[in-house]
Protein backbone atom coordinates (compact mmCIF):
# COMPACT_ATOMS: atom_id res chain seq x y z
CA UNK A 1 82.15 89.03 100.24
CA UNK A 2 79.88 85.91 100.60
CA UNK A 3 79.36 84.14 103.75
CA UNK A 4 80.50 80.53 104.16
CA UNK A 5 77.42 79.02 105.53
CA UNK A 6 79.69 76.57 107.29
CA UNK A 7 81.65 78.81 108.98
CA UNK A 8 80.82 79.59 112.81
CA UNK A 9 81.78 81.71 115.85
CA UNK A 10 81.16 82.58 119.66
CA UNK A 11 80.30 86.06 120.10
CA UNK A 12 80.66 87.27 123.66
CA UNK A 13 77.87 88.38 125.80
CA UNK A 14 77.33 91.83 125.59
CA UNK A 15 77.97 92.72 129.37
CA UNK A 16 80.48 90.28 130.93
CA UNK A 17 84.35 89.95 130.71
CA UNK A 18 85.52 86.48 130.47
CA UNK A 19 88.90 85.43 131.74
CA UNK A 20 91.35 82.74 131.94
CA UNK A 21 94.76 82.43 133.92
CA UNK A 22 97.69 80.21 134.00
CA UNK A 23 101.01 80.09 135.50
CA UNK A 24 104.14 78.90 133.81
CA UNK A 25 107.32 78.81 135.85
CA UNK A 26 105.61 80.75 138.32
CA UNK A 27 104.84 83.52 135.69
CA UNK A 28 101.44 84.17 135.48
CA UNK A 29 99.07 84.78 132.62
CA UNK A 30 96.46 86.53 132.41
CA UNK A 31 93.88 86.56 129.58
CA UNK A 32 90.70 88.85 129.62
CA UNK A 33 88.26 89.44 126.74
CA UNK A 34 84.93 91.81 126.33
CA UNK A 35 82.49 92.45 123.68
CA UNK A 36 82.67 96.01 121.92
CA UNK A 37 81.19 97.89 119.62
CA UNK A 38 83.66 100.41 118.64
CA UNK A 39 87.54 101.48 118.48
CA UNK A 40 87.33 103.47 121.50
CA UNK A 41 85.59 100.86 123.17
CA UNK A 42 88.14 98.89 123.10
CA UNK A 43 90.82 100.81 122.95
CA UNK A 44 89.08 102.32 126.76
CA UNK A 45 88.81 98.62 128.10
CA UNK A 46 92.47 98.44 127.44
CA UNK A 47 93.50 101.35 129.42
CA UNK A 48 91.46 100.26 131.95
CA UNK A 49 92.84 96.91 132.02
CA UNK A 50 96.47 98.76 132.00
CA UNK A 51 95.91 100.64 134.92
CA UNK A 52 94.43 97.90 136.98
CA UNK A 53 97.36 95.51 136.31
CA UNK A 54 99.92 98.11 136.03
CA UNK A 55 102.13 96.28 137.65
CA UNK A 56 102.37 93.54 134.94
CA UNK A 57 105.82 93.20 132.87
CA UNK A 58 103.88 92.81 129.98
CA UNK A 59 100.63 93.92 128.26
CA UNK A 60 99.46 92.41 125.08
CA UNK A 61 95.99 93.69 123.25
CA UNK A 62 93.88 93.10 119.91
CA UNK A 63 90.97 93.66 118.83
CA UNK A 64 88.48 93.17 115.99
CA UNK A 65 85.31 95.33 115.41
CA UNK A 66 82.57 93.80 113.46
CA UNK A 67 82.08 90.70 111.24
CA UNK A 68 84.27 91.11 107.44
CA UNK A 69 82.20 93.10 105.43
């Protein structure tokens, strides 16, 4: 698959979580993202972000490992 010269992306710093919250209707959301290198990386930093906001209503997760090859 040939890379679009033209095409660019951010890649997160390996070592820090970034996050971003809002509130709408006083519900609040919560957005967290970290870089990782493999499945059970990230499937890890979900679990961990589970049990630390356990008690949210809600927990939504993705993740994508690697550039398209």
């Amino acid at each position: 698959m040939p890379t679009d010269p033209y095409v660019s992306y951010t890649v997160l710093g390996a070592t820090s979580v970034h996050t971003h919250e809002i509130e709408i209707k006083k519900s609040r959301f919560l957005t967290l993202l970290k870089r990782v290198d493999s499945q059970t990386s990230a499937r890890d930093f979900i679990a961990e972000t589970r049990a630390q906001y356990r008690d949210a209503r809600h927990h939504c997760s993705a993740f994508i490992i690697g550039p398209a090859r």
